[in-house]
C-alpha atoms as a PDB file:
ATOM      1  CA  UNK A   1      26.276  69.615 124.002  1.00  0.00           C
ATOM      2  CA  UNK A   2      27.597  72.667 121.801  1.00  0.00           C
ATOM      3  CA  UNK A   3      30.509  72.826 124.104  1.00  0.00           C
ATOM      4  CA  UNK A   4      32.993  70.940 122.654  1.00  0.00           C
ATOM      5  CA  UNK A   5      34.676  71.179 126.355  1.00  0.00           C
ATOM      6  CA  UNK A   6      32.149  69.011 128.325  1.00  0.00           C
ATOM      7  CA  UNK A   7      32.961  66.136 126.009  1.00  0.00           C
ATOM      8  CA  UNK A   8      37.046  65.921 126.994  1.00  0.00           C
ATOM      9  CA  UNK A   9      37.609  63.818 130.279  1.00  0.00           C
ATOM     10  CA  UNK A  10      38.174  65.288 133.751  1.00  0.00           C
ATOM     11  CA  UNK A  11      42.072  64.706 133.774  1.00  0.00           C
ATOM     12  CA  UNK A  12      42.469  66.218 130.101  1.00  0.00           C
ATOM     13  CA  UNK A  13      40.450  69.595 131.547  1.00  0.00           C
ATOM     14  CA  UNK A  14      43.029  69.366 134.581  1.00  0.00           C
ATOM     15  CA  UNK A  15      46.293  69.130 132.645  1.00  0.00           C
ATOM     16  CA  UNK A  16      45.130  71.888 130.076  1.00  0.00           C
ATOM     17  CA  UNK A  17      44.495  74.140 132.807  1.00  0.00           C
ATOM     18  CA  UNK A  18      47.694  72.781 134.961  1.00  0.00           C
ATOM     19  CA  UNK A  19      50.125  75.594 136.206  1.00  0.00           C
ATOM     20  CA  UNK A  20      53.052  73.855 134.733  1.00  0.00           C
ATOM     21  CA  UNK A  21      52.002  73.759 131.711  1.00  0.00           C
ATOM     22  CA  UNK A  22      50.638  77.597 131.529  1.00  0.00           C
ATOM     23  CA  UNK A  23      54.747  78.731 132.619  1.00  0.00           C
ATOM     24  CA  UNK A  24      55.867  76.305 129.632  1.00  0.00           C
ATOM     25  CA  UNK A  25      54.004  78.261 127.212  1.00  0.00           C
ATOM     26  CA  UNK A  26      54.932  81.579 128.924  1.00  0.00           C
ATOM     27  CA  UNK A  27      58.738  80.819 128.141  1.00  0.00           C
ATOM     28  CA  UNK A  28      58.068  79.401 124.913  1.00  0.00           C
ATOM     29  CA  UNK A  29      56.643  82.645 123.644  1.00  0.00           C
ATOM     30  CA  UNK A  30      58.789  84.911 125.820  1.00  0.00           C
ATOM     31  CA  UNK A  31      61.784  82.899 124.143  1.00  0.00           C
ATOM     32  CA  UNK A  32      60.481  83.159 121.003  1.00  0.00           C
ATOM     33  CA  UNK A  33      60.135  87.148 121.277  1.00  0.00           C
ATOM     34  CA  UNK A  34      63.678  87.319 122.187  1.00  0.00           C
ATOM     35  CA  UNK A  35      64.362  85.215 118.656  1.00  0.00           C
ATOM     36  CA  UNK A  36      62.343  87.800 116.835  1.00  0.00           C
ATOM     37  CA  UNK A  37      63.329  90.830 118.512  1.00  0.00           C
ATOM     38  CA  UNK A  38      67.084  89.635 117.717  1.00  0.00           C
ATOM     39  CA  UNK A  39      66.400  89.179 114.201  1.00  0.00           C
ATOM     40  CA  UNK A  40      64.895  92.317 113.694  1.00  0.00           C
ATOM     41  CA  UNK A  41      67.651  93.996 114.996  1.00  0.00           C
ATOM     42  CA  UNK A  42      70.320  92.034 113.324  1.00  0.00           C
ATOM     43  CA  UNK A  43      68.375  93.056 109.617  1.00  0.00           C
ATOM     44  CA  UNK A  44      68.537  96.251 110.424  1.00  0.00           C
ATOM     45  CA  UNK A  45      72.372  96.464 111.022  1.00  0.00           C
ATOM     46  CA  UNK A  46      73.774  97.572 108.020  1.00  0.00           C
ATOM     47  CA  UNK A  47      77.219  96.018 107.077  1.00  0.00           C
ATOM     48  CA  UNK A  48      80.180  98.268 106.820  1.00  0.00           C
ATOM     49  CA  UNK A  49      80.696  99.376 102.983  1.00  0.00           C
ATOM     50  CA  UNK A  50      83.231  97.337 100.938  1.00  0.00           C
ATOM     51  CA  UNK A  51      85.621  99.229 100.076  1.00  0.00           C
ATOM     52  CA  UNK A  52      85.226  99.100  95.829  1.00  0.00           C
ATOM     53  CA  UNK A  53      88.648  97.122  94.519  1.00  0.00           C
ATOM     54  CA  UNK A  54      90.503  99.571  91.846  1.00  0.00           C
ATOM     55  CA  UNK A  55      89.645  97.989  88.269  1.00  0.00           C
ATOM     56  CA  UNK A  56      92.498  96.101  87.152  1.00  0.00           C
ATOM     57  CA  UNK A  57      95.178  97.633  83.811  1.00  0.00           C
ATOM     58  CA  UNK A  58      94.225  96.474  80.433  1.00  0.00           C
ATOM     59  CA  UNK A  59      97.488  97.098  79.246  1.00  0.00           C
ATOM     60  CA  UNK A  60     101.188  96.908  80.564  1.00  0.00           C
ATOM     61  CA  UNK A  61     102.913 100.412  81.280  1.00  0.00           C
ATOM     62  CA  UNK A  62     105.519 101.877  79.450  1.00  0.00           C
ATOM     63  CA  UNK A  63     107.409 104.196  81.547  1.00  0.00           C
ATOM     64  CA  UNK A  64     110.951 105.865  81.043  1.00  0.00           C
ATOM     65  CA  UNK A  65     111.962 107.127  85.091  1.00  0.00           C
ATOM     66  CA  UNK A  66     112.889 105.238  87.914  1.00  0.00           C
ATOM     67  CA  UNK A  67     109.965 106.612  89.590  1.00  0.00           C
ATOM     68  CA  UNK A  68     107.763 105.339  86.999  1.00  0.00           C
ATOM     69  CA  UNK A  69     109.251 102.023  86.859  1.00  0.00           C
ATOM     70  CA  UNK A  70     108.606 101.720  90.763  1.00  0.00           C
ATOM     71  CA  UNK A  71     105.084 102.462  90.894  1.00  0.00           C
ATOM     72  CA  UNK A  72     104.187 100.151  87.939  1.00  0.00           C
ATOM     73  CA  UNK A  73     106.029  97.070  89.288  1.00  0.00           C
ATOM     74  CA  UNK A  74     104.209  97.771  92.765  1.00  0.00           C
ATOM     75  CA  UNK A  75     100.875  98.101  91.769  1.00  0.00           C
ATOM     76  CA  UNK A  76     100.425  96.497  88.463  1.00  0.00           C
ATOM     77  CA  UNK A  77     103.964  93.467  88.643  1.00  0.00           C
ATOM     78  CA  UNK A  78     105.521  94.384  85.436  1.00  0.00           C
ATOM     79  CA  UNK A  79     106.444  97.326  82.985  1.00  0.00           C
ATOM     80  CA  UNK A  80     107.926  97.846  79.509  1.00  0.00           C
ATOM     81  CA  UNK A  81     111.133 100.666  79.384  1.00  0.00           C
ATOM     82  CA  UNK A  82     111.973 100.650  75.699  1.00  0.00           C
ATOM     83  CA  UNK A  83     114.794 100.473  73.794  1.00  0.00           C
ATOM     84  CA  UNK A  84     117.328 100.706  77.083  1.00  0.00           C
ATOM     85  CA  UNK A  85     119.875  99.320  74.634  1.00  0.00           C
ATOM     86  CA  UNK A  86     120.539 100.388  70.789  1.00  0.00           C
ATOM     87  CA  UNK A  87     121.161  98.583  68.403  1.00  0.00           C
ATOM     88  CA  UNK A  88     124.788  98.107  68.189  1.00  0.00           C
ATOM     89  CA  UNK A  89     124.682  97.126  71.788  1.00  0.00           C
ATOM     90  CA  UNK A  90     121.831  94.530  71.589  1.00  0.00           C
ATOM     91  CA  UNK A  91     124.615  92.680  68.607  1.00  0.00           C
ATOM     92  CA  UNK A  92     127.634  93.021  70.973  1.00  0.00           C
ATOM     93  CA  UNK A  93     125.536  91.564  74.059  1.00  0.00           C
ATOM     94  CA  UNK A  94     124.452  88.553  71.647  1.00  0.00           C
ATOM     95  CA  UNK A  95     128.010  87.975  70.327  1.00  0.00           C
ATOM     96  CA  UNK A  96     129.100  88.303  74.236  1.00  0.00           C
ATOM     97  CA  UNK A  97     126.478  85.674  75.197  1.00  0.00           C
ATOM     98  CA  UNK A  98     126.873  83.222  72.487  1.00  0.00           C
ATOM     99  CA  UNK A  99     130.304  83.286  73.547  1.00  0.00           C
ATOM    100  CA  UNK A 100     129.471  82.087  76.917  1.00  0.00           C
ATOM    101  CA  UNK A 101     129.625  78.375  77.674  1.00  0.00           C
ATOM    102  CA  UNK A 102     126.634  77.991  80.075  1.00  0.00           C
ATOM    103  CA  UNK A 103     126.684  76.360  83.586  1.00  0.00           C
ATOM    104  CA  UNK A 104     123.770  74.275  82.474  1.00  0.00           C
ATOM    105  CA  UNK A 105     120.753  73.588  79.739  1.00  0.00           C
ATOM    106  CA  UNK A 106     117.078  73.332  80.600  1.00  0.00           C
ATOM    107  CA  UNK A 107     114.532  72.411  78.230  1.00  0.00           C
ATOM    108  CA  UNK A 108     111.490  74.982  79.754  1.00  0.00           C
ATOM    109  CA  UNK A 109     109.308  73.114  76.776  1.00  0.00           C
ATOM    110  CA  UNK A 110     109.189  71.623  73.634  1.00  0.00           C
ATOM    111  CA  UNK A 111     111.543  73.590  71.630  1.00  0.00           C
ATOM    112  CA  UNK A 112     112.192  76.158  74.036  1.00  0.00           C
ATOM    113  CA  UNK A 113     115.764  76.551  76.037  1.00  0.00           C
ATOM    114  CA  UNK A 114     116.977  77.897  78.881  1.00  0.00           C
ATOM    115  CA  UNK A 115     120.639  78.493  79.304  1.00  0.00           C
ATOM    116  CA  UNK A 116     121.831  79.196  82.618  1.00  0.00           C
ATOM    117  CA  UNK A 117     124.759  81.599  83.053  1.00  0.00           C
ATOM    118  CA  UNK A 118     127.019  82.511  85.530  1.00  0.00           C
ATOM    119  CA  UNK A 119     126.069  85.976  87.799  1.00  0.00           C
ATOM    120  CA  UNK A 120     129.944  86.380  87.665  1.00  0.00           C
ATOM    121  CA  UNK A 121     130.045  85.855  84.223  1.00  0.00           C
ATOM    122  CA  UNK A 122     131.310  90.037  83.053  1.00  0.00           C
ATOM    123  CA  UNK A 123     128.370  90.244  80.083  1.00  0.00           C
ATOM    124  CA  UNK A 124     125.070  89.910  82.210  1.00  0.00           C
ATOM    125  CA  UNK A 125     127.396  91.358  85.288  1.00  0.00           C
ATOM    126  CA  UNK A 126     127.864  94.624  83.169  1.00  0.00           C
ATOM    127  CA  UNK A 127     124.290  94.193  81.929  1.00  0.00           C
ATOM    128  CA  UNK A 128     122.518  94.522  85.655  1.00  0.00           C
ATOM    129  CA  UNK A 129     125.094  97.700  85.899  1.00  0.00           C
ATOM    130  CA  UNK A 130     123.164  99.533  83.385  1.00  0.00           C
ATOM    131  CA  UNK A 131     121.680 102.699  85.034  1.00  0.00           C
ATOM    132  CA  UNK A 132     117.808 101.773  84.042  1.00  0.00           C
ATOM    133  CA  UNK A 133     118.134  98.683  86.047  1.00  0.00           C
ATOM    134  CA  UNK A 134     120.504  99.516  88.354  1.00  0.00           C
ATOM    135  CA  UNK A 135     118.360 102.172  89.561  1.00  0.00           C
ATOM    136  CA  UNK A 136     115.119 100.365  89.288  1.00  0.00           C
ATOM    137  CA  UNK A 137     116.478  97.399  91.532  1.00  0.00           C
ATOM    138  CA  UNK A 138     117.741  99.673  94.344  1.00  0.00           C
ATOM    139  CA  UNK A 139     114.493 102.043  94.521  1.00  0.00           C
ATOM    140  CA  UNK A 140     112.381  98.391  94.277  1.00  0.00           C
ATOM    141  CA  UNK A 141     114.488  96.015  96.771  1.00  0.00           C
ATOM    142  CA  UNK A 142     117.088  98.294  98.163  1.00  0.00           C
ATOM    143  CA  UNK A 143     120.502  99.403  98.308  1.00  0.00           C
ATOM    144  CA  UNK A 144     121.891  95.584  99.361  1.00  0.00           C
ATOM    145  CA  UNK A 145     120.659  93.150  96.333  1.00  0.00           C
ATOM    146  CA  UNK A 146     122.733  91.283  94.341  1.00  0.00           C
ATOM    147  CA  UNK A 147     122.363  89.322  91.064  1.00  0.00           C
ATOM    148  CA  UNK A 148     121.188  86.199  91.840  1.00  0.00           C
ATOM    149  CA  UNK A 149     120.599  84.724  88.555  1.00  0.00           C
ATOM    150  CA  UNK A 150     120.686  84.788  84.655  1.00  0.00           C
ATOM    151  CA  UNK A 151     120.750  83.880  81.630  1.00  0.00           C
ATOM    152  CA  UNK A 152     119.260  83.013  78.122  1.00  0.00           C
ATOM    153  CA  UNK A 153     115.988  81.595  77.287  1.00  0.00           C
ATOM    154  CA  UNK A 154     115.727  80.974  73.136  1.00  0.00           C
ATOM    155  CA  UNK A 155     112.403  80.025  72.140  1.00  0.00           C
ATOM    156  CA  UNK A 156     112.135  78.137  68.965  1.00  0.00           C
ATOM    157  CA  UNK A 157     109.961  77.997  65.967  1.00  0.00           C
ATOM    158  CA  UNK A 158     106.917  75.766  66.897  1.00  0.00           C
ATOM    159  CA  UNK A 159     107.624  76.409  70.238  1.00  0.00           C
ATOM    160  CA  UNK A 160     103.995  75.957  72.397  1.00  0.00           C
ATOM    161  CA  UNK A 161     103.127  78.152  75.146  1.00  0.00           C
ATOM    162  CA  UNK A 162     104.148  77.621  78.863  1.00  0.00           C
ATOM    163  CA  UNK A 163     101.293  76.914  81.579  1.00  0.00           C
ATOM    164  CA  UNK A 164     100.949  80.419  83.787  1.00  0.00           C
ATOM    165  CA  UNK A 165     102.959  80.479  86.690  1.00  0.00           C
ATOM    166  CA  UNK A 166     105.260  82.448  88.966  1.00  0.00           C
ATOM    167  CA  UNK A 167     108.838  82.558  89.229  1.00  0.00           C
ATOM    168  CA  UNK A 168     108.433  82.802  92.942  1.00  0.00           C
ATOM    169  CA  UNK A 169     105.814  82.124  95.369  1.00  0.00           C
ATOM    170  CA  UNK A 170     104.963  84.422  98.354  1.00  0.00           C
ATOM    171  CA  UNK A 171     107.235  83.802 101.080  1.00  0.00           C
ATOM    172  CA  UNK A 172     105.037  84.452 104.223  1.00  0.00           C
ATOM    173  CA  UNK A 173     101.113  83.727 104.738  1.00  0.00           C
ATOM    174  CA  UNK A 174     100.182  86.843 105.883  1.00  0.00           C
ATOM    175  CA  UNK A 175      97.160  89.042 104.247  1.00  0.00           C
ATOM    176  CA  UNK A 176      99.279  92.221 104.020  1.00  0.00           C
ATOM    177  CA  UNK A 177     101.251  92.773 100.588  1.00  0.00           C
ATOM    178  CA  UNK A 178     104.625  92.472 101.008  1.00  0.00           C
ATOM    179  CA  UNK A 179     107.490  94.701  98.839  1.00  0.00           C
ATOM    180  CA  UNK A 180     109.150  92.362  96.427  1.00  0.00           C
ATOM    181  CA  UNK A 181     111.970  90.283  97.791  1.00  0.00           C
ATOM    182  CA  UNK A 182     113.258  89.957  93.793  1.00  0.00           C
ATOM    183  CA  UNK A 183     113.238  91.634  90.299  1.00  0.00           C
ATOM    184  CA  UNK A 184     112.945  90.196  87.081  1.00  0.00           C
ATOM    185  CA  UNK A 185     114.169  91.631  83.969  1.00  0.00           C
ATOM    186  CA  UNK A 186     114.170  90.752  80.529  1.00  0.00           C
ATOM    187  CA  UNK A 187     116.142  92.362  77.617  1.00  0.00           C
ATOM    188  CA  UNK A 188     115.237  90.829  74.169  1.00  0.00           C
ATOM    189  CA  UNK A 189     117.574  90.174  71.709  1.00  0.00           C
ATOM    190  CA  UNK A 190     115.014  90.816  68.933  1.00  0.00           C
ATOM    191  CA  UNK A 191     111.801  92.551  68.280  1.00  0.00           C
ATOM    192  CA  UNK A 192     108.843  91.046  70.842  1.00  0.00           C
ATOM    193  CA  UNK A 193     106.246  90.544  68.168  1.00  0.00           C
ATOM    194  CA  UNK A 194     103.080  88.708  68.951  1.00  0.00           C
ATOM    195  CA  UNK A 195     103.716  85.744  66.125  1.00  0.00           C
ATOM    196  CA  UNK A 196     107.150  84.968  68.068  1.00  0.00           C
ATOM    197  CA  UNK A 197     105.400  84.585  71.063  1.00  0.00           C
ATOM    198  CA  UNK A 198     106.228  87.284  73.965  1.00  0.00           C
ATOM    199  CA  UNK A 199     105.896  86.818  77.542  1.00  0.00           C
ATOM    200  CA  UNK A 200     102.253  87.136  78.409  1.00  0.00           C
ATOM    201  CA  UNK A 201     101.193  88.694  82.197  1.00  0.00           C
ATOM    202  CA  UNK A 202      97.907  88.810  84.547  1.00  0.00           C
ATOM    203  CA  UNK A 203      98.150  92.370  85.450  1.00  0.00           C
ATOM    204  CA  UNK A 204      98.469  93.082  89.118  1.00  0.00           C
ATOM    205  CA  UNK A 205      98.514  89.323  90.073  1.00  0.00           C
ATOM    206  CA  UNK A 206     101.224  89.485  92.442  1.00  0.00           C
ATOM    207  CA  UNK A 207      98.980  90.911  94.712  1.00  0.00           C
ATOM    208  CA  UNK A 208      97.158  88.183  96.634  1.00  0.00           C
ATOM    209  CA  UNK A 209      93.985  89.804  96.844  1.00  0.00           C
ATOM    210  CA  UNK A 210      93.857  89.755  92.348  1.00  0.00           C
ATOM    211  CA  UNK A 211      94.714  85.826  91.719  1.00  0.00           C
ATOM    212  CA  UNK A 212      90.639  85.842  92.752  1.00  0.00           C
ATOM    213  CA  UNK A 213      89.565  87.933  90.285  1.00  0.00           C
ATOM    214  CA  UNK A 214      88.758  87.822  86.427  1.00  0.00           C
ATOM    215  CA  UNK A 215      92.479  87.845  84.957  1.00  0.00           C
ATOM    216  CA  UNK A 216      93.665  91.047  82.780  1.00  0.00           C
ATOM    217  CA  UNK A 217      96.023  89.596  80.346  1.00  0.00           C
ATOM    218  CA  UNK A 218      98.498  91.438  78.418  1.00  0.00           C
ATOM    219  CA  UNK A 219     101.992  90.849  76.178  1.00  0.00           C
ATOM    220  CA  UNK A 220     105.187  92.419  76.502  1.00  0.00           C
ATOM    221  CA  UNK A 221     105.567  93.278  73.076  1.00  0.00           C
ATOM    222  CA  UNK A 222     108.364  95.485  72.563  1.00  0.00           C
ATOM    223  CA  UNK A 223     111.787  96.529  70.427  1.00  0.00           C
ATOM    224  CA  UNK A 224     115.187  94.750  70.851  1.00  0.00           C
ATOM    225  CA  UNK A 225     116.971  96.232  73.351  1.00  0.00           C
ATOM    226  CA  UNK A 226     114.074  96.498  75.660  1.00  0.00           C
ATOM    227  CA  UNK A 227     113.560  96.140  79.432  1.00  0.00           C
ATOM    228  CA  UNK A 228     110.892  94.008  80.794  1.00  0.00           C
ATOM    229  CA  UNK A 229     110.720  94.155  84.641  1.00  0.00           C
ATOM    230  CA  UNK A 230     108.213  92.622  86.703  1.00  0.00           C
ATOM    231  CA  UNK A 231     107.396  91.121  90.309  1.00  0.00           C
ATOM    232  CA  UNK A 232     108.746  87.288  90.160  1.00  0.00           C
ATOM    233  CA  UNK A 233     105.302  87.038  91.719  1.00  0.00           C
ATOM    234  CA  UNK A 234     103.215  87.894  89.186  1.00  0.00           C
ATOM    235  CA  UNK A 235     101.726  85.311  86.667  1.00  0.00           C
ATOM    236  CA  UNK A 236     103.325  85.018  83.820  1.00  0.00           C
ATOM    237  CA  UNK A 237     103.672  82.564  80.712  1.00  0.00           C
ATOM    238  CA  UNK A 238     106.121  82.556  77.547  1.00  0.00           C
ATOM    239  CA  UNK A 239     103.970  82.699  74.573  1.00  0.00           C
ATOM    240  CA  UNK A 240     103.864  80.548  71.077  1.00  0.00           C
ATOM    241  CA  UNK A 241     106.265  80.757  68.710  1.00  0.00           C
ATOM    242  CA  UNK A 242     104.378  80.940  65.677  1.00  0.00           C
ATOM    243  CA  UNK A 243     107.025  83.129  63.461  1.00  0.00           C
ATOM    244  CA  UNK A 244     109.750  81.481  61.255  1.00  0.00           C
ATOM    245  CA  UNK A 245     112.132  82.860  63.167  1.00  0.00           C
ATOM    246  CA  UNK A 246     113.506  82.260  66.999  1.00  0.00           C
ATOM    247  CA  UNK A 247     113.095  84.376  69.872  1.00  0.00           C
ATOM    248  CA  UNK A 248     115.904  84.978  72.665  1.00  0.00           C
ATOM    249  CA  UNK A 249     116.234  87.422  75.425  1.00  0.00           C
ATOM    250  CA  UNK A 250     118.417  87.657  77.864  1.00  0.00           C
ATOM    251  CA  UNK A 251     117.331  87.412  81.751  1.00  0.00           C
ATOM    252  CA  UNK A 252     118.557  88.976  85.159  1.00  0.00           C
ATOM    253  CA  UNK A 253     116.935  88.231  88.466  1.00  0.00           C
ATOM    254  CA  UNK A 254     118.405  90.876  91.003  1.00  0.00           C
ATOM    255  CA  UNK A 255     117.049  89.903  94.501  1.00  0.00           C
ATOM    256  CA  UNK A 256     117.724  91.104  98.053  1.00  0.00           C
ATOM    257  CA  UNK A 257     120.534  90.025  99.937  1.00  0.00           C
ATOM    258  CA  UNK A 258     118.601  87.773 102.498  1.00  0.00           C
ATOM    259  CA  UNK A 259     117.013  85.735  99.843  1.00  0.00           C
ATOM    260  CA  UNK A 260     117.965  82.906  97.949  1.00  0.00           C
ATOM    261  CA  UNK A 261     116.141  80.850  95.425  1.00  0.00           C
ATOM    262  CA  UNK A 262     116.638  76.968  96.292  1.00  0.00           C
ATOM    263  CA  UNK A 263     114.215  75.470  94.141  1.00  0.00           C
ATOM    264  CA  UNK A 264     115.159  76.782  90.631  1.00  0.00           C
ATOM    265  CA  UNK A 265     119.041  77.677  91.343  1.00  0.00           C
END
C-alpha cells in the first residue's frame, strides 16, 4: 500500500510507460536544449561598439578664411565672418535697398517683414560678388551656383519670435549626409544684439543624424556689416524684438544651378 503506483489503474500504468509518449518527452527536452544552448550563445555575443557621436558646439564659429568658413558650415550649418562690410558701406547698401521697390511683401510674423527683391536687382547682385561670399559659395556648392534669391527682412519692435524651422528640407531620403544644395547668408544692417532679437540656430542640425538629439542653441550676435552663412537646412528661428529700435538685414540665398526653390519663390 506505500506504493502510490499500485493504486493508478492498469491503462494509466500503460500510457505512462507507452513508447510514444517516452519520444514526446525526448524532443521536448532535446528542443528545449537547443532553446537554451541558443540563448547562451546569443548573450555571449557582444554587439559591435557604437561608435561615440562627437559632442555637439556650444557656440557658433567665427572664422575669417574660406577654408574656415567651409568646414564650419559642413559640420556645425552656420558661421559668423565679422564685419565683411564697414561702415560706410553697410549706409550705402541701406540707402541702395530702401531705394528698391520690392517684387513683393510678406508678413513672416506679427510685426516682422519680408521684402522680396529681385536677384537681378545690381545692389544684392554686387553684394553676392563680394569676395567673402563669393568664395565661400563656390568652395561650399561649386563653381556653377547662381543667386537664387534675396532680399530684406525688418523685424520690428514687439516683434515675437518665429517657430524653428528650415529654409529647406532635405531633398533625398537617404541616411548619408549630403553637401548643401544652397547657402544662406545674412548681412545685418545694424548691430545683432540679443534685445533686438538675432537669428537663433541648433548647432549641427542639418545633419539628420542631430535633429534626435538634445538641441545646442546659439545666436548670431554680431556687428553691422556682418556675414551670417549657414546650411538652409539647419534649424533656425528669428528671435524677439525686445529693443526700441528695428532690426533689418539683408539676405542672399546662392544655390546650385540644378536647384530651384518652388515652395517659397
Amino acid at each position: 500500500l506505500g506504493d502510490s503506483a499500485r493504486l493508478l489503474p492498469a491503462h494509466q500504468m500503460a500510457w505512462r510507460h507507452s513508447p510514444w509518449v517516452t519520444a514526446r518527452a525526448l524532443g521536448l527536452l532535446a528542443t528545449a536544449a537547443v532553446v537554451v544552448v541558443s540563448a547562451v550563445r546569443l548573450l555571449r555575443r557582444r554587439p559591435p561598439p557604437r561608435p561615440v557621436a562627437a559632442a555637439l558646439p556650444s557656440d557658433i564659429a567665427r572664422v575669417a578664411t574660406t577654408a574656415e568658413v567651409a568646414a564650419a558650415v559642413r559640420a556645425e550649418g552656420v558661421c559668423v565672418v565679422e564685419r565683411v562690410l564697414d561702415a560706410a558701406a553697410v549706409a550705402a547698401l541701406r540707402e541702395r535697398v530702401a531705394a528698391l521697390e520690392p517684387r513683393k511683401r510678406q508678413n513672416r510674423r506679427a510685426k516682422r517683414w519680408e521684402h522680396v527683391h529681385s536677384p537681378e536687382a545690381a545692389a544684392f547682385a554686387e553684394l553676392a560678388q563680394h569676395p567673402c561670399i563669393a568664395a565661400a559659395a563656390k568652395a561650399l556648392l561649386g563653381p556653377k551656383h547662381y543667386l537664387e534669391k534675396c532680399g530684406l527682412v525688418v523685424s520690428h519692435p514687439g516683434a515675437t519670435a518665429q517657430r524653428w524651422h528650415m529654409d529647406t528640407p532635405h531633398l533625398f531620403a537617404c541616411r548619408e549626409h549630403l553637401p548643401p544644395h544652397s547657402l544662406s547668408v545674412f548681412v545685418p544692417l545694424c548691430d545683432l544684439r540679443p534685445a533686438n532679437g538675432p537669428t537663433e540656430f541648433h548647432l549641427a542640425s542639418h545633419i539628420k543624424a542631430n535633429l534626435v538629439r538634445p538641441p545646442s542653441r546659439a545666436a548670431a550676435c554680431c556687428p553691422a556689416g556682418s556675414c551670417v552663412l549657414y546650411d538652409p537646412r539647419v534649424m533656425h528661428r528669428g528671435g524677439a524684438n525686445e529693443s526700441e529700435g528695428e532690426r533689418a538685414l539683408v539676405y542672399l540665398t546662392l544655390s546650385r544651378v540644378w536647384y530651384r526653390d518652388t515652395l517659397n519663390p
